[in-house]
Protein backbone atom coordinates (compact mmCIF):
# COMPACT_ATOMS: atom_id res chain seq x y z
CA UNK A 1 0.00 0.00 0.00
CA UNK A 2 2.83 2.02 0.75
CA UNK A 3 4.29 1.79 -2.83
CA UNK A 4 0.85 2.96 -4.20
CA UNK A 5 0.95 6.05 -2.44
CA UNK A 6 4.52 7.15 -2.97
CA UNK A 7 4.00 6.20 -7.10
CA UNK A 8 0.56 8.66 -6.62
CA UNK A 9 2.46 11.28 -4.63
CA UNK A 10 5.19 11.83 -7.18
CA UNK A 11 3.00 11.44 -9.91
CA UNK A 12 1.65 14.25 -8.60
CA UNK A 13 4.66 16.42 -8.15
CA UNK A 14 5.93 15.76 -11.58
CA UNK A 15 2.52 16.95 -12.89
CA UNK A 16 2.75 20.40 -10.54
CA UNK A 17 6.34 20.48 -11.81
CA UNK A 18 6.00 20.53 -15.62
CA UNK A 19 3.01 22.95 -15.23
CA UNK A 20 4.71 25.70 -13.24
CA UNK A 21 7.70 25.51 -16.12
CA UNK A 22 4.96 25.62 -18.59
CA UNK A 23 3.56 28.57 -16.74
CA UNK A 24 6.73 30.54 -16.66
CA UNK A 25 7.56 30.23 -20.05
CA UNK A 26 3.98 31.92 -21.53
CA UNK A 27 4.71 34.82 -19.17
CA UNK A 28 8.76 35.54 -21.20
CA UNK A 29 9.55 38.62 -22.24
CA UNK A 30 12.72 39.51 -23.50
CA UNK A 31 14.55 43.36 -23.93
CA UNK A 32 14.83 44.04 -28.02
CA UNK A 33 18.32 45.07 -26.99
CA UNK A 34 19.40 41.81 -26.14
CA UNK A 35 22.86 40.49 -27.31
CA UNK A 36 21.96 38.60 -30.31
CA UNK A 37 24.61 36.03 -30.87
CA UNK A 38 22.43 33.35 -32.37
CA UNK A 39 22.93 33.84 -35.94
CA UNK A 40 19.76 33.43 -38.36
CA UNK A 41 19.51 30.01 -40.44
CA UNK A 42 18.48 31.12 -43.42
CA UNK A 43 21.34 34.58 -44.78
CA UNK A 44 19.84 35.27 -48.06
CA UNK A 45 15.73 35.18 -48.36
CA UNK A 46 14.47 36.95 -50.79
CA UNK A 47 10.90 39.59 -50.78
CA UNK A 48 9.36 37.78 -53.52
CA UNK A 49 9.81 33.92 -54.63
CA UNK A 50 7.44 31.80 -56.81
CA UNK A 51 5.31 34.85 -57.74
CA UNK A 52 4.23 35.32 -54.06
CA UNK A 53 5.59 38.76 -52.39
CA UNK A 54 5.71 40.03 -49.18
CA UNK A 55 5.58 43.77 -48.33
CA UNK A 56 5.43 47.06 -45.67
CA UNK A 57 3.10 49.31 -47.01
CA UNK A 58 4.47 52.46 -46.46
CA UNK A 59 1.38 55.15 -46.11
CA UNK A 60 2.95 57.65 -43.65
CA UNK A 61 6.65 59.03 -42.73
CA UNK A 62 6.36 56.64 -39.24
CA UNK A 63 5.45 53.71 -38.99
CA UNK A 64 4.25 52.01 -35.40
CA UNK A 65 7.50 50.86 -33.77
CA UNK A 66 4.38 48.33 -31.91
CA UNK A 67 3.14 46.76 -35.03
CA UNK A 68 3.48 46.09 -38.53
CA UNK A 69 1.07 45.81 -41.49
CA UNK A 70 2.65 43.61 -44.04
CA UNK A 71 0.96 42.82 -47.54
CA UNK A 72 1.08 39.60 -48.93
CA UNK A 73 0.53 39.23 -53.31
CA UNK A 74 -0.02 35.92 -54.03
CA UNK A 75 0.47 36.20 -58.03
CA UNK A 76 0.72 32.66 -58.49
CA UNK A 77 -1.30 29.77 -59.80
CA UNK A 78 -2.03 28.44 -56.60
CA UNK A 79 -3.31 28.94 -53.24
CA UNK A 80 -1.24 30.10 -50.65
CA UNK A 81 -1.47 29.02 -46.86
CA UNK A 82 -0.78 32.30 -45.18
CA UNK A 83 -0.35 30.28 -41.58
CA UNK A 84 1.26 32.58 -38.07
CA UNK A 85 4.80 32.44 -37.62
CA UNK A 86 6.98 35.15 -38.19
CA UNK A 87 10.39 36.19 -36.86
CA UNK A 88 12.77 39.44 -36.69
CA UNK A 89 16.27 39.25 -37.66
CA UNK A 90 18.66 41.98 -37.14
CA UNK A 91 21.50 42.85 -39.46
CA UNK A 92 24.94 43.24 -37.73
CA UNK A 93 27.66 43.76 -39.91
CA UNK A 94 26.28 42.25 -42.91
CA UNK A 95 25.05 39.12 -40.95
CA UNK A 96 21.83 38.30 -39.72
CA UNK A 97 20.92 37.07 -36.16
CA UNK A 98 17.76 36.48 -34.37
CA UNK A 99 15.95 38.63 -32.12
CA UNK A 100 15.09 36.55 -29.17
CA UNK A 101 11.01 36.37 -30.01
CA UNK A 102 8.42 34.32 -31.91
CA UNK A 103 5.52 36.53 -33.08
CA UNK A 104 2.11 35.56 -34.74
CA UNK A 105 -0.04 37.41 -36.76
CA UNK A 106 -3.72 38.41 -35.69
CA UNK A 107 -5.57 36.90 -38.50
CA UNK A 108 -7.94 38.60 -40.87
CA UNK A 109 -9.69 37.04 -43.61
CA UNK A 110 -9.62 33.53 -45.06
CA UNK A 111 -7.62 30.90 -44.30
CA UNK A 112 -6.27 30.32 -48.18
CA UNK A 113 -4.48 33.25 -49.96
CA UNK A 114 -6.27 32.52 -53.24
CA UNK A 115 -4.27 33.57 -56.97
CA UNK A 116 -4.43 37.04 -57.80
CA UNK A 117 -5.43 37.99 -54.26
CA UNK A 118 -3.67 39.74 -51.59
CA UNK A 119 -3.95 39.94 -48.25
CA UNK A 120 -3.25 42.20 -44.97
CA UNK A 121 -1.36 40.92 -41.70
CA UNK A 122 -1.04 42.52 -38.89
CA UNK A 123 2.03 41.68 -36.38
CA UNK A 124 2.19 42.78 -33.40
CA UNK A 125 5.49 43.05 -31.08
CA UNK A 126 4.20 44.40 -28.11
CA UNK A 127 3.52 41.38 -26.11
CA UNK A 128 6.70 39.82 -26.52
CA UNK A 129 9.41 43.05 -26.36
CA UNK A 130 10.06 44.73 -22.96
CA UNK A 131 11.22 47.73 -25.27
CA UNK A 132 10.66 49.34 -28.48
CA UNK A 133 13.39 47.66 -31.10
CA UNK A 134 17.20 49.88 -31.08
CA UNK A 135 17.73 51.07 -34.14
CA UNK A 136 19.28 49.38 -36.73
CA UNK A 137 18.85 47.02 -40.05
CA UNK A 138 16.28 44.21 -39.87
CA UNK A 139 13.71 42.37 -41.45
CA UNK A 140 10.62 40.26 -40.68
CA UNK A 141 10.63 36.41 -41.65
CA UNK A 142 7.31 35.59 -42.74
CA UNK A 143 6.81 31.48 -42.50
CA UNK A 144 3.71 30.63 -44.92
CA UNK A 145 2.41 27.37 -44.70
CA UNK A 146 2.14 25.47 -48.40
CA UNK A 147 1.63 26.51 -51.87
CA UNK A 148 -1.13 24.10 -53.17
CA UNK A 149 -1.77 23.12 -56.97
CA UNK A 150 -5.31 22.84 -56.96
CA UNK A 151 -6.30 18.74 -57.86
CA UNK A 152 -3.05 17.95 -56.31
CA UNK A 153 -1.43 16.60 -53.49
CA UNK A 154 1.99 16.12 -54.14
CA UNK A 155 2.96 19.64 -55.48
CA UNK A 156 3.16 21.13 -51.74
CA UNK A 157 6.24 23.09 -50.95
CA UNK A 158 6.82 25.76 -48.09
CA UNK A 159 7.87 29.23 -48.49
CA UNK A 160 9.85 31.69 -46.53
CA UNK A 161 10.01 35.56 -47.83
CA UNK A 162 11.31 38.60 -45.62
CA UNK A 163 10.74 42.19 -45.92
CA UNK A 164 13.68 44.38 -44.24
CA UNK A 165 12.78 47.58 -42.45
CA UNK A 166 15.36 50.53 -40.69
CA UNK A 167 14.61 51.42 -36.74
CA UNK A 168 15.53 54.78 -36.98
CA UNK A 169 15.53 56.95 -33.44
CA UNK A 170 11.74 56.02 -32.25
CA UNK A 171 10.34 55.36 -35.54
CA UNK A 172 10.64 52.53 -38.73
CA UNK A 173 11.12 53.07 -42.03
CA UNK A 174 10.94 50.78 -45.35
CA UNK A 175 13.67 50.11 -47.45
């Protein structure tokens, strides 16, 4: 009987354990002027690949150092699985490195970015940075989800474009 409880009791523990870690890691937030020494995967990804193209839309002098409106043109033949990740990258001597924070998009529209459409995103950054972003060179990783031939399945391929922007003083600008 004695082995039955002390099995239930740390059962128990482990399960108040791994929540409280869980818990602490929803509630990170990490200083845009962290030293970035993790350098970025991917050095060279392009604006525009496979007819798709990612863009700031620059309609005033400043833009929101809290969030940016990107545009994605979806040109091609097929649809286009906008899906939530994105990233910020920071350029530091002609090499990019991560900024320490994984952003998602607050979703508008449908869930397909159908040819010949295009479609609005809006990311956010001010849950996840403690301060506005120090100026300098970066640009925002946008991870789509799968171009898909229509009466296909085994044309699917993923797609990763970027859009650089300038931090300039307390305001961005597009290049």
């Amino acid at each position: 009987m004695n082995k039955q409880h002390f099995i239930l009791l740390f059962l128990i523990i482990n399960v108040f354990l791994l929540t409280a870690c869980q818990i602490s890691d929803f509630k990170k937030v990490v200083t845009a002027d962290e030293k970035q020494d993790k350098v970025a995967p991917i050095q060279h990804i392009t604006q525009s690949k496979d007819n798709v193209t990612l863009k700031i839309e620059k309609k005033q002098d400043e833009i929101s150092l809290n969030e940016l409106t990107i545009t994605i043109l979806n040109e091609s033949k097929f649809a286009l699985v906008p899906g939530e990740r994105f990233a910020i990258e920071k350029n530091i001597d002609g090499v990019w490195y991560s900024v320490p924070i994984q952003l998602k998009a607050l979703q508008k529209g449908d869930f397909f970015i159908r040819p010949e459409e295009a479609f609005a995103q809006t990311v956010s950054l001010d849950p996840y940075l403690e301060n506005d972003l120090p100026p300098g060179k970066y640009r925002l990783v946008k991870f789509f989800g799968e171009l898909m031939e229509p009466n296909s399945d085994n044309n699917r391929k993923k797609l990763i474009l970027a859009v650089p922007f300038k931090v300039v003083r307390k305001s961005l600008s597009v290049e």
